[in-house]
N, C-alpha and C. Protein backbone atom coordinates (compact mmCIF):
# COMPACT_ATOMS: atom_id res chain seq x y z
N UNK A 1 54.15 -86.12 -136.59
CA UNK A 1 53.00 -86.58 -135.86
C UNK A 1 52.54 -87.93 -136.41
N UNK A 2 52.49 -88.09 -137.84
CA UNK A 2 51.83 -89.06 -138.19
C UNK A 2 53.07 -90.47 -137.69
N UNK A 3 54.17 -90.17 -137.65
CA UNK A 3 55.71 -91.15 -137.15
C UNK A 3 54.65 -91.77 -135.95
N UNK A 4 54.72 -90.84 -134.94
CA UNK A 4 54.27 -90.98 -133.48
C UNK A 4 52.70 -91.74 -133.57
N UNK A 5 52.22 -91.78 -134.10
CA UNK A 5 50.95 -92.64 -134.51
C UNK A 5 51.12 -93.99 -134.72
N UNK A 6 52.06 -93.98 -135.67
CA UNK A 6 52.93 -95.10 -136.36
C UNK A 6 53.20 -95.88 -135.34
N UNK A 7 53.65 -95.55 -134.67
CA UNK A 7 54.60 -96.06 -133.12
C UNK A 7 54.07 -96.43 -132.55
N UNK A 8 52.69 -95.87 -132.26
CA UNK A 8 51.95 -95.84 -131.27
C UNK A 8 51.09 -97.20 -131.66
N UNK A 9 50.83 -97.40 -132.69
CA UNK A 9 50.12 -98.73 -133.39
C UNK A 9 50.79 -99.40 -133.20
N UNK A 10 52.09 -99.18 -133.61
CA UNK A 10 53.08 -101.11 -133.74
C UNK A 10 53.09 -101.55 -132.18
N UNK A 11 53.14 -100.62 -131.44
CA UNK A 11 53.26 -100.57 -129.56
C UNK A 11 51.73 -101.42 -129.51
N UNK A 12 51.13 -100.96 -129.71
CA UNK A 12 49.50 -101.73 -129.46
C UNK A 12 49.40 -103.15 -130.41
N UNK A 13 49.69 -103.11 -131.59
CA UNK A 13 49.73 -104.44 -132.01
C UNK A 13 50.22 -105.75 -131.45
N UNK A 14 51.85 -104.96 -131.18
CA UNK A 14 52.94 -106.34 -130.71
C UNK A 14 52.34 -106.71 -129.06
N UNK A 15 51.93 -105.69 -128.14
CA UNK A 15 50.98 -105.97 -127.05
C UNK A 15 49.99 -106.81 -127.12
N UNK A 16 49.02 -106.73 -128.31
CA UNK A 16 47.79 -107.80 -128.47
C UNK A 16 48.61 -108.78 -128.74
N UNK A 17 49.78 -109.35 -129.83
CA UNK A 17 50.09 -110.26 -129.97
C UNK A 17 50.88 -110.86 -129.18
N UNK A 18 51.67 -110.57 -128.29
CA UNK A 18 52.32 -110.43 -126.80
C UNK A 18 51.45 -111.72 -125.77
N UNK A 19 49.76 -110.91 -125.78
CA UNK A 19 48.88 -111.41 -125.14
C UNK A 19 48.35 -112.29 -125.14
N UNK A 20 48.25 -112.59 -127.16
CA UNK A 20 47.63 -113.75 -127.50
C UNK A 20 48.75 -115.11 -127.18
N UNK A 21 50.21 -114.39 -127.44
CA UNK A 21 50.77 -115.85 -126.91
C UNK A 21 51.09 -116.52 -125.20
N UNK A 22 50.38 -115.49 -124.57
CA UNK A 22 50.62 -115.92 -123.69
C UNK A 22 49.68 -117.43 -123.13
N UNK A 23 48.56 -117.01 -124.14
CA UNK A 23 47.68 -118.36 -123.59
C UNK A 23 47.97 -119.49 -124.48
N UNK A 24 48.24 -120.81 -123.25
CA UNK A 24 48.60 -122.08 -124.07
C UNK A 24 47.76 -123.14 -123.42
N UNK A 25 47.43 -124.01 -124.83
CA UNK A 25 46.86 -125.07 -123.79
C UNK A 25 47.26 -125.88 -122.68
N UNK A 26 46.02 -126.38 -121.93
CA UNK A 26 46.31 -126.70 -120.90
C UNK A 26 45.88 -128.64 -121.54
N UNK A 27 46.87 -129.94 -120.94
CA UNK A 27 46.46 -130.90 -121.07
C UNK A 27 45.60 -131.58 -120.02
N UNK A 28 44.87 -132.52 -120.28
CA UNK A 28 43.76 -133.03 -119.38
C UNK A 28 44.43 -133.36 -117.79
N UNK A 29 46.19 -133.82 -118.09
CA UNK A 29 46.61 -134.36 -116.92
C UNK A 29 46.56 -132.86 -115.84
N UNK A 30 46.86 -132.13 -116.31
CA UNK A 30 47.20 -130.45 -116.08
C UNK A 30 46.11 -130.09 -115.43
N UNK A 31 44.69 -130.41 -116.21
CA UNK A 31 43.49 -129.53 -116.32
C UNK A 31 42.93 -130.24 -114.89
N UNK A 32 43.17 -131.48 -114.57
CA UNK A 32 42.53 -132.71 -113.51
C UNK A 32 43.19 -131.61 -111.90
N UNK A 33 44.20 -131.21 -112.38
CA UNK A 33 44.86 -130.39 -110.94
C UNK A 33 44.15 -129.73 -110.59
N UNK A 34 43.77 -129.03 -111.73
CA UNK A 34 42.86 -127.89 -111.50
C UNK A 34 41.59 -127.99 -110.74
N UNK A 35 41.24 -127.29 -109.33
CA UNK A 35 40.36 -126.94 -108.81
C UNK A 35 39.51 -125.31 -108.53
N UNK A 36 38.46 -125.64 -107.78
CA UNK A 36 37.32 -124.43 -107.96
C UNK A 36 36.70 -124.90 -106.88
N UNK A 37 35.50 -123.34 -106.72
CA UNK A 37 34.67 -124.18 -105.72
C UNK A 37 33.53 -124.01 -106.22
N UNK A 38 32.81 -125.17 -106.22
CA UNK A 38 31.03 -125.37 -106.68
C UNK A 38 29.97 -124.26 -106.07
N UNK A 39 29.43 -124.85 -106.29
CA UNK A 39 27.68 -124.38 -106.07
C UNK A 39 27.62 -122.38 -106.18
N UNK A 40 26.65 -122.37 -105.48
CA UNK A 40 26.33 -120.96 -106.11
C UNK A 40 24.98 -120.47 -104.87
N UNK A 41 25.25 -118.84 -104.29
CA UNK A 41 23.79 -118.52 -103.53
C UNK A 41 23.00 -117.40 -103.99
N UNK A 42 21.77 -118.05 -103.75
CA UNK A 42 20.95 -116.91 -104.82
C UNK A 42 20.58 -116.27 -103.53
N UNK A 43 19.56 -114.77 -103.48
CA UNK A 43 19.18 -114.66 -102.74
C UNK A 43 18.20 -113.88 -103.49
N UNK A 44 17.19 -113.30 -102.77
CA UNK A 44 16.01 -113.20 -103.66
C UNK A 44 14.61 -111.95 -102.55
N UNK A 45 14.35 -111.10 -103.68
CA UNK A 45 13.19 -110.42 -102.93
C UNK A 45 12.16 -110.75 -103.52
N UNK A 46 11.00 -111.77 -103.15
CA UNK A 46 9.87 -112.28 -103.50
C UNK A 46 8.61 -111.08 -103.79
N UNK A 47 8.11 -111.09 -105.00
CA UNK A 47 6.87 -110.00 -105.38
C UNK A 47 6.30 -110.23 -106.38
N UNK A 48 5.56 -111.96 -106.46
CA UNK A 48 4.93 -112.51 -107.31
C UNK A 48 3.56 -112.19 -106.91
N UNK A 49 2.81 -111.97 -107.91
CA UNK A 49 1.47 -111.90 -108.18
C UNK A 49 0.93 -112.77 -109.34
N UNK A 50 -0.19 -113.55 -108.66
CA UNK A 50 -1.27 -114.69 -110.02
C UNK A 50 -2.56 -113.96 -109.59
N UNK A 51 -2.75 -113.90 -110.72
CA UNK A 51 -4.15 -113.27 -111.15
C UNK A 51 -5.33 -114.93 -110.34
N UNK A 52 -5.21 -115.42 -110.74
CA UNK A 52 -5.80 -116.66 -109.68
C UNK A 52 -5.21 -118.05 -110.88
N UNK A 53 -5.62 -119.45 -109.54
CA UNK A 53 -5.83 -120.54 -109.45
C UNK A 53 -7.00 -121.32 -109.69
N UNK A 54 -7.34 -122.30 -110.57
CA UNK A 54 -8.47 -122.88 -110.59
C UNK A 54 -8.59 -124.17 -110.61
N UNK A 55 -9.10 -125.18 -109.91
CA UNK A 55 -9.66 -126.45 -110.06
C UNK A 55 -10.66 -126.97 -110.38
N UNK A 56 -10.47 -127.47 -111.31
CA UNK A 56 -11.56 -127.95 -112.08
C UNK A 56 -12.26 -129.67 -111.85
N UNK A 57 -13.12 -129.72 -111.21
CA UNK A 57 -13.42 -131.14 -110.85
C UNK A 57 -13.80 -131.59 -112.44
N UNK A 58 -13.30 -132.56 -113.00
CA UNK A 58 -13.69 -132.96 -114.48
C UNK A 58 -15.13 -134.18 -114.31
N UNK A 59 -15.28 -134.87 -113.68
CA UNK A 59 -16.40 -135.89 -112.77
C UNK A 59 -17.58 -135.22 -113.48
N UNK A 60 -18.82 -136.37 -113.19
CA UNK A 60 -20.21 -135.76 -113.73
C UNK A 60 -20.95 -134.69 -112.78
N UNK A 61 -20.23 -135.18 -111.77
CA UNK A 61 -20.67 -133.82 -111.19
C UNK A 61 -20.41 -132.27 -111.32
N UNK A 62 -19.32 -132.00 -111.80
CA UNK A 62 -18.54 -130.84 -112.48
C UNK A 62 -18.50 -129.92 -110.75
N UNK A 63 -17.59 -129.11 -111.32
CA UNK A 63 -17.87 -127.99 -110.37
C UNK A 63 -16.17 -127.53 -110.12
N UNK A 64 -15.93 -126.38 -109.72
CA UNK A 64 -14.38 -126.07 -109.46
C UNK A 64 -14.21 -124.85 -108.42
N UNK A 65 -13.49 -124.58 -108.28
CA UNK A 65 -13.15 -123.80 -107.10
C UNK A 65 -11.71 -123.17 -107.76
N UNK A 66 -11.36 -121.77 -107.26
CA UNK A 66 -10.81 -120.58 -107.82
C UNK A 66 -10.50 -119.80 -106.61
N UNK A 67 -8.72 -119.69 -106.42
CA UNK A 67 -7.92 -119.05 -105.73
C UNK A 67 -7.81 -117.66 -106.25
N UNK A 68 -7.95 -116.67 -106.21
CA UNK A 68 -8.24 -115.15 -106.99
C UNK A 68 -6.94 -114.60 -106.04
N UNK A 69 -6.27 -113.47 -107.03
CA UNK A 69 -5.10 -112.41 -106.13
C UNK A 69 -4.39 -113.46 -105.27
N UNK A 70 -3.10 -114.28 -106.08
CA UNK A 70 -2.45 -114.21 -104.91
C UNK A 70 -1.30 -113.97 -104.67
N UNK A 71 -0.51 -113.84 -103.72
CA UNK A 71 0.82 -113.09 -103.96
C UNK A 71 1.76 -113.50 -103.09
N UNK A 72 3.16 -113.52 -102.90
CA UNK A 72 3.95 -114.00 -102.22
C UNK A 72 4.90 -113.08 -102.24
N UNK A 73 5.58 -112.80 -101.05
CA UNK A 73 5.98 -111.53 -100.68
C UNK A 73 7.08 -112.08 -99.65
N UNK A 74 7.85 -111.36 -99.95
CA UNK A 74 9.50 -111.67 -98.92
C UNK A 74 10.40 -111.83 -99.28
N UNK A 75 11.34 -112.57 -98.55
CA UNK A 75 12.83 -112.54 -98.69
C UNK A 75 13.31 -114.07 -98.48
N UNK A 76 14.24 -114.26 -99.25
CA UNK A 76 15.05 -115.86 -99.40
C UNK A 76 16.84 -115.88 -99.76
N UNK A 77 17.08 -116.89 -99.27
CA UNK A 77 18.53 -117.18 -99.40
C UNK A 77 18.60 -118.78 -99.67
N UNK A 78 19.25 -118.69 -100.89
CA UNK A 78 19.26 -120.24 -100.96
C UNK A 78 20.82 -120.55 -101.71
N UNK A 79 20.77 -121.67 -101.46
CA UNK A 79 22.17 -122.02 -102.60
C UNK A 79 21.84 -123.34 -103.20
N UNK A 80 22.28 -123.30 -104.31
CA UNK A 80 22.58 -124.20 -105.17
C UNK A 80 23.70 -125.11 -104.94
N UNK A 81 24.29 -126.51 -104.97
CA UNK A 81 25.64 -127.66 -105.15
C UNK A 81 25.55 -128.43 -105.70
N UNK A 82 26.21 -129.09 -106.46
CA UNK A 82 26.38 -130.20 -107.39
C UNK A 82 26.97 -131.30 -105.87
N UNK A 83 26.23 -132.22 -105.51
CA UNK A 83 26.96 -133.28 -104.85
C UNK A 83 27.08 -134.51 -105.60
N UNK A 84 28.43 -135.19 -104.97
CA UNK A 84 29.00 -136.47 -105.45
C UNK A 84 27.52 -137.50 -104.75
N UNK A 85 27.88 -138.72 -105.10
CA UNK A 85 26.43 -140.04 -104.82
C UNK A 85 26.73 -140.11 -102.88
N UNK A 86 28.25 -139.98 -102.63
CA UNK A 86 28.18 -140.47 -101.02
C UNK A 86 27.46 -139.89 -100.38
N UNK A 87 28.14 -138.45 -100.53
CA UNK A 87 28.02 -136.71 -100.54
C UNK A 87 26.20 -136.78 -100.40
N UNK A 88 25.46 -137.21 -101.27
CA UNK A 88 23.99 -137.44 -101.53
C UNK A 88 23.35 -137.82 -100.53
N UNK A 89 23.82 -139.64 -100.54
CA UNK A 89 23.10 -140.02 -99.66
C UNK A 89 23.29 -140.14 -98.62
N UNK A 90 24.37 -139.81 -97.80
CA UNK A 90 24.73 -139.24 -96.63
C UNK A 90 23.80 -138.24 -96.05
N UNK A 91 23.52 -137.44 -96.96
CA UNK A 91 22.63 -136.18 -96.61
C UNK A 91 21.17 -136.53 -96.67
N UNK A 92 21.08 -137.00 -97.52
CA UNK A 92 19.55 -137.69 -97.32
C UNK A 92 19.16 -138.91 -96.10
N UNK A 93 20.15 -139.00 -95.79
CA UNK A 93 20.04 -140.40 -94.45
C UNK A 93 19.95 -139.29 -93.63
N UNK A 94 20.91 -138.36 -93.38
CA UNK A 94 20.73 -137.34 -92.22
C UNK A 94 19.64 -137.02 -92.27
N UNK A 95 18.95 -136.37 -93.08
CA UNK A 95 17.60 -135.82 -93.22
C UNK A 95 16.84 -136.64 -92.45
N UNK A 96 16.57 -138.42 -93.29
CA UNK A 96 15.33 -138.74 -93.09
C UNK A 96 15.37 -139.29 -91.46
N UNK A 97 16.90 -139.36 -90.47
CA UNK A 97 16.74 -139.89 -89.25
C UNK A 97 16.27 -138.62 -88.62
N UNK A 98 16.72 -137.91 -89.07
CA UNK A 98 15.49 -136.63 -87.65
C UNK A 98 14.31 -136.90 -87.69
N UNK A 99 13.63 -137.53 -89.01
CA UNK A 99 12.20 -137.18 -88.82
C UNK A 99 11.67 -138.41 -88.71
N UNK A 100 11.96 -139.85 -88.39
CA UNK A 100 11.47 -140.75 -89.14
C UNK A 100 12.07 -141.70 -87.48
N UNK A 101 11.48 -143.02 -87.07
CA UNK A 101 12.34 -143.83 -86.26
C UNK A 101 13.22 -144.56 -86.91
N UNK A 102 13.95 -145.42 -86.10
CA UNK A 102 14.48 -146.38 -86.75
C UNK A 102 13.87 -147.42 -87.54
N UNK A 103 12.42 -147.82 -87.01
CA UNK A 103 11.72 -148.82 -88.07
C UNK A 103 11.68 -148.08 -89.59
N UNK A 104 10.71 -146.87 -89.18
CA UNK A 104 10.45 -146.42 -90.05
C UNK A 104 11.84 -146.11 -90.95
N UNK A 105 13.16 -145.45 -90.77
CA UNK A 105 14.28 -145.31 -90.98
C UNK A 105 14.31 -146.37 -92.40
N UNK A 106 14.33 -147.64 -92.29
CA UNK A 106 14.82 -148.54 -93.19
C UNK A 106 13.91 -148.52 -94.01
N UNK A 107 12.86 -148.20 -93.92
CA UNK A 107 11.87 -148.27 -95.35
C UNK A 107 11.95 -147.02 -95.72
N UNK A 108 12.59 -145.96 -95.54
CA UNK A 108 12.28 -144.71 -96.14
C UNK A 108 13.67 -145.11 -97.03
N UNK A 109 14.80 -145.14 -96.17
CA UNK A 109 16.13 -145.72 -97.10
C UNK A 109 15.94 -146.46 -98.06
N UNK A 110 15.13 -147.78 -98.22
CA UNK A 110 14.55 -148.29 -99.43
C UNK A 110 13.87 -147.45 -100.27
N UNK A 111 13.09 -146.95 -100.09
CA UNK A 111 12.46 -145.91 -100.84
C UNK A 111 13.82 -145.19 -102.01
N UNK A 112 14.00 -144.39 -101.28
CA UNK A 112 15.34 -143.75 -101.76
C UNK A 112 16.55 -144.55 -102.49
N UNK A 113 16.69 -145.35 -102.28
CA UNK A 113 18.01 -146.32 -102.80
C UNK A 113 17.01 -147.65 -103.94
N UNK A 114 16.16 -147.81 -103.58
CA UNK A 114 15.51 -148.54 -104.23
C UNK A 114 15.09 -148.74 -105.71
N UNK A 115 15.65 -147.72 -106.19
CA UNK A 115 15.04 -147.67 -107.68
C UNK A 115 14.36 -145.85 -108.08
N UNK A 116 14.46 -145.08 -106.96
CA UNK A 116 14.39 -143.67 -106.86
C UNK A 116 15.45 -142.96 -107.57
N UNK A 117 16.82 -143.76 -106.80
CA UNK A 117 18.28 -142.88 -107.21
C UNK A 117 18.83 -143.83 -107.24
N UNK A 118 19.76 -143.81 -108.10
CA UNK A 118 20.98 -145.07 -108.90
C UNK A 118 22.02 -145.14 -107.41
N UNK A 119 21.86 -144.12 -106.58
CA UNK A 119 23.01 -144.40 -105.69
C UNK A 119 24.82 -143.76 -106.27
N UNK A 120 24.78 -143.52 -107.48
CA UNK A 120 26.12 -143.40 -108.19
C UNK A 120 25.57 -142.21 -108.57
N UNK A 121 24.74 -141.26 -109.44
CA UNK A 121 24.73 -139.99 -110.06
C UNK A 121 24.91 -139.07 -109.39
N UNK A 122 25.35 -137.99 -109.75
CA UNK A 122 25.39 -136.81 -108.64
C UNK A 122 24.58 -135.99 -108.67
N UNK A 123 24.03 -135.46 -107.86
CA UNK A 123 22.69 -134.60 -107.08
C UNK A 123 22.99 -132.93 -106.89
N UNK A 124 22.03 -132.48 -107.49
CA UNK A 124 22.03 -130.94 -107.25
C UNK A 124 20.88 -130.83 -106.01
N UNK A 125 21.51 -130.22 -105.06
CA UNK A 125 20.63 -129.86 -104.15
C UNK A 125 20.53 -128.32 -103.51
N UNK A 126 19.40 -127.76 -103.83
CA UNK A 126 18.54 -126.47 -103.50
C UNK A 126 18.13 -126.41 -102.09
N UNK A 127 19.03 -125.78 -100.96
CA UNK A 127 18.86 -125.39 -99.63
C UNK A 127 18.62 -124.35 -99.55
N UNK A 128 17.68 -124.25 -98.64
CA UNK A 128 17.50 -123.03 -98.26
C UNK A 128 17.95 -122.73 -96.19
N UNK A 129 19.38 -122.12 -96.46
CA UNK A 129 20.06 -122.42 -94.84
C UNK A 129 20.16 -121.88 -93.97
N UNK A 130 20.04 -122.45 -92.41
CA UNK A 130 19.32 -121.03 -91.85
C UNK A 130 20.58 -120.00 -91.71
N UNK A 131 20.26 -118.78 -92.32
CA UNK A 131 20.55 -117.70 -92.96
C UNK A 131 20.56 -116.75 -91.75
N UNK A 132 19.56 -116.89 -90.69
CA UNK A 132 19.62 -116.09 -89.41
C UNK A 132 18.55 -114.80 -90.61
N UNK A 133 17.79 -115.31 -91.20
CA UNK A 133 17.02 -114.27 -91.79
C UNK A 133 15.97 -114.13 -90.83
N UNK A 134 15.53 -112.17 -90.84
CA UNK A 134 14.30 -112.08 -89.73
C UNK A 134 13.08 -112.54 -90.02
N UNK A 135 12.57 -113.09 -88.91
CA UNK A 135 11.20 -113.70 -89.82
C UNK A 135 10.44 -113.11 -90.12
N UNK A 136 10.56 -111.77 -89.93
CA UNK A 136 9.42 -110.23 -90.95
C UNK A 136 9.54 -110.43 -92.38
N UNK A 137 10.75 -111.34 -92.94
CA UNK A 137 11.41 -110.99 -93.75
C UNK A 137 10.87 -112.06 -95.11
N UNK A 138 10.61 -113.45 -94.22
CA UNK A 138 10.20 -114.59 -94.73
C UNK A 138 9.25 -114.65 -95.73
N UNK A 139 8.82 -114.80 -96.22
CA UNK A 139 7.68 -115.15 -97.82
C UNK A 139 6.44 -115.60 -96.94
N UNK A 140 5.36 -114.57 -97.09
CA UNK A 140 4.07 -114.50 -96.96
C UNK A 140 3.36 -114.85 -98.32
N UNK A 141 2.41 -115.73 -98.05
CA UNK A 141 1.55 -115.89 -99.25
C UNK A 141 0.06 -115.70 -98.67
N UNK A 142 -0.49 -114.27 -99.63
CA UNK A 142 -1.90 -113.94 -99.40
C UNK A 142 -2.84 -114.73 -100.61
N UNK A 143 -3.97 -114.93 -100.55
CA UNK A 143 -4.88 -115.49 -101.48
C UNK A 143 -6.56 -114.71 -101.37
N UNK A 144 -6.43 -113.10 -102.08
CA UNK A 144 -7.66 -112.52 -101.92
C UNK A 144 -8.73 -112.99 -101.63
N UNK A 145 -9.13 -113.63 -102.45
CA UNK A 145 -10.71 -114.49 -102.75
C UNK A 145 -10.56 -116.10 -102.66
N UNK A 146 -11.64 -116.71 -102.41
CA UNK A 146 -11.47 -118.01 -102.30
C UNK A 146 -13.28 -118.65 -103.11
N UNK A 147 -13.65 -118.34 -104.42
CA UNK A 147 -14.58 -118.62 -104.93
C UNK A 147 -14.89 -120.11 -105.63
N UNK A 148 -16.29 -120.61 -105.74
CA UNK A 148 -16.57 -121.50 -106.63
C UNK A 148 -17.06 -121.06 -108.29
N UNK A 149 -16.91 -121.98 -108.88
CA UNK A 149 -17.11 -121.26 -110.64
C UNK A 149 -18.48 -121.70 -110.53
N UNK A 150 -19.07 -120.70 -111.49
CA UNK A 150 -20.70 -120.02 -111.48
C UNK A 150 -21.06 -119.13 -110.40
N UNK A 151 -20.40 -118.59 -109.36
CA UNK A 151 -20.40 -118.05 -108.22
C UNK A 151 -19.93 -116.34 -108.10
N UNK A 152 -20.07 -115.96 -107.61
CA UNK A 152 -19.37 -114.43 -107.25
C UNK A 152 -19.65 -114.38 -105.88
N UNK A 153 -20.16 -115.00 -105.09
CA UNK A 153 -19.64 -115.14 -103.30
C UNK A 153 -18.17 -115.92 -103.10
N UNK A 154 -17.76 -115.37 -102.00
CA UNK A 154 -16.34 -115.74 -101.67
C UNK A 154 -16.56 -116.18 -99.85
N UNK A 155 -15.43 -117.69 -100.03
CA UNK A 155 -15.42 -118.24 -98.74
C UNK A 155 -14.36 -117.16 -97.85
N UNK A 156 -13.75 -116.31 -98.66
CA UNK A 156 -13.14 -114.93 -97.80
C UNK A 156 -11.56 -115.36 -98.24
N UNK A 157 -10.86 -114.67 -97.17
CA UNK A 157 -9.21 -114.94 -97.73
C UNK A 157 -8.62 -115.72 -96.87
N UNK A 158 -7.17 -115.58 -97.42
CA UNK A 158 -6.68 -116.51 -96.79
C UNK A 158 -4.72 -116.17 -96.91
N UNK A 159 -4.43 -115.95 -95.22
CA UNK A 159 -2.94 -115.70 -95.31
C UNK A 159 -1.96 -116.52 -94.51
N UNK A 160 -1.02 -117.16 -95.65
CA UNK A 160 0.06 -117.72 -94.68
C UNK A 160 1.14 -117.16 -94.61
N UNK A 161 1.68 -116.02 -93.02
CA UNK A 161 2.41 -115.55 -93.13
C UNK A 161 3.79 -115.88 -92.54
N UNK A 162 5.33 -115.55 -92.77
CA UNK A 162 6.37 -115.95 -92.49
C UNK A 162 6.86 -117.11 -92.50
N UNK A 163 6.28 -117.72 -93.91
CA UNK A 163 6.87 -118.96 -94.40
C UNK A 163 8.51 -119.32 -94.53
N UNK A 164 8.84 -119.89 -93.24
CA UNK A 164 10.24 -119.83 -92.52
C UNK A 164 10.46 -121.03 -93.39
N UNK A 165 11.57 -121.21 -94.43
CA UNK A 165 12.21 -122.39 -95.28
C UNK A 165 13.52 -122.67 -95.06
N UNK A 166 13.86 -122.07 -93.94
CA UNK A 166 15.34 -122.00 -93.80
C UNK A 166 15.62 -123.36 -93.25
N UNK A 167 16.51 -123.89 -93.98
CA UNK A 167 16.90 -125.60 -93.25
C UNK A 167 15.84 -126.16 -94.54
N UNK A 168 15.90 -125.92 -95.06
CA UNK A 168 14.62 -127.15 -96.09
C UNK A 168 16.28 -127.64 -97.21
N UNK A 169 15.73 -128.67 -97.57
CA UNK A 169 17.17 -129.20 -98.39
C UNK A 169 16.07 -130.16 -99.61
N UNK A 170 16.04 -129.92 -100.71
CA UNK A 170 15.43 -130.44 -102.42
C UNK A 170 16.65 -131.12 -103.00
N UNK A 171 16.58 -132.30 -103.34
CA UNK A 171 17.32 -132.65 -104.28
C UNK A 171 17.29 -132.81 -105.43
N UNK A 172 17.54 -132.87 -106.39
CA UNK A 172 17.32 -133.19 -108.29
C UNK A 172 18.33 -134.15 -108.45
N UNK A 173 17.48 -135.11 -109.13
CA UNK A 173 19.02 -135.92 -110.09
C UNK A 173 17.73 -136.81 -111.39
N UNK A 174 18.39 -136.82 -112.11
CA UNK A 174 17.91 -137.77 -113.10
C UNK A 174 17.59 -138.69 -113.18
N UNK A 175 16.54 -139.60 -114.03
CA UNK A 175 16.43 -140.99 -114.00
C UNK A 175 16.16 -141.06 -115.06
């Protein structure tokens, strides 16, 4: 019995070491072939609660105002991508001609190219796409109370419901 043990180890050893040689490096020219695919989708069941919000007017007049209970509730799909600079601003030109004319068009492009974004870095951008999600489904945000500080009367509540984000596109990049 103890033979058959014996055996049974050297069988499992020369296997791990078997395994370990199978991995070899790879060189950079090798590694450049190598592809994948980016980005990443989150998706998400929203069930945040803040105890409240407060603004504080700092002025000699003082005085602040206080969002009490609020909560956001629903459902999201988003994805994450690393884009190249073309890739970027391609997408950001698309964006800003739906919403913008042509006058307006060239000064928003300045904006953007101007000293905003190098034009060359690459951009992570956070979409949220339409997903064909139901809009029961969408992120409601309630806000219990709506008070001033020194106060305990309330201007009452306040709900925005089926906050539809689908099609919204955020970009990040560094400066």
């Amino acid at each position: 019995m103890q033979k058959i043990k014996g055996a049974v180890a050297a069988v499992a050893l020369s296997a791990i070491g078997l395994s370990a040689h199978a991995f070899t490096a790879v060189d950079d020219a090798e590694l450049s072939n190598v592809t994948g695919q980016d980005g990443v989708t989150i998706g998400g069941d929203l069930n945040i609660k803040i105890g409240s919000f407060t603004w504080t007017d700092t002025d000699s007049t003082g005085g602040s105002v206080s969002f009490n209970n609020i909560g956001i509730k629903g459902m999201f799909v988003q994805t994450i991508d690393v884009l190249d600079a073309t890739t970027a601003v391609t997408a950001t030109i698309n964006a800003m001609k739906q919403y913008v004319g042509s006058q307006a068009f060239s000064e928003a492009y300045k904006l953007i190219t101007g000293g905003v974004y190098d034009g060359v870095s690459d951009v992570v951008q956070f979409a949220f796409p339409n997903a064909g999600l139901d809009t029961r489904l969408t992120p409601t945000i309630t806000i219990g109370s709506i008070t001033n500080g020194n106060s305990t009367k309330s201007y009452g509540s306040l709900a925005i419901k089926n906050l539809d984000m689908q099609g919204t596109k955020i970009w990040l990049w560094a400066h």
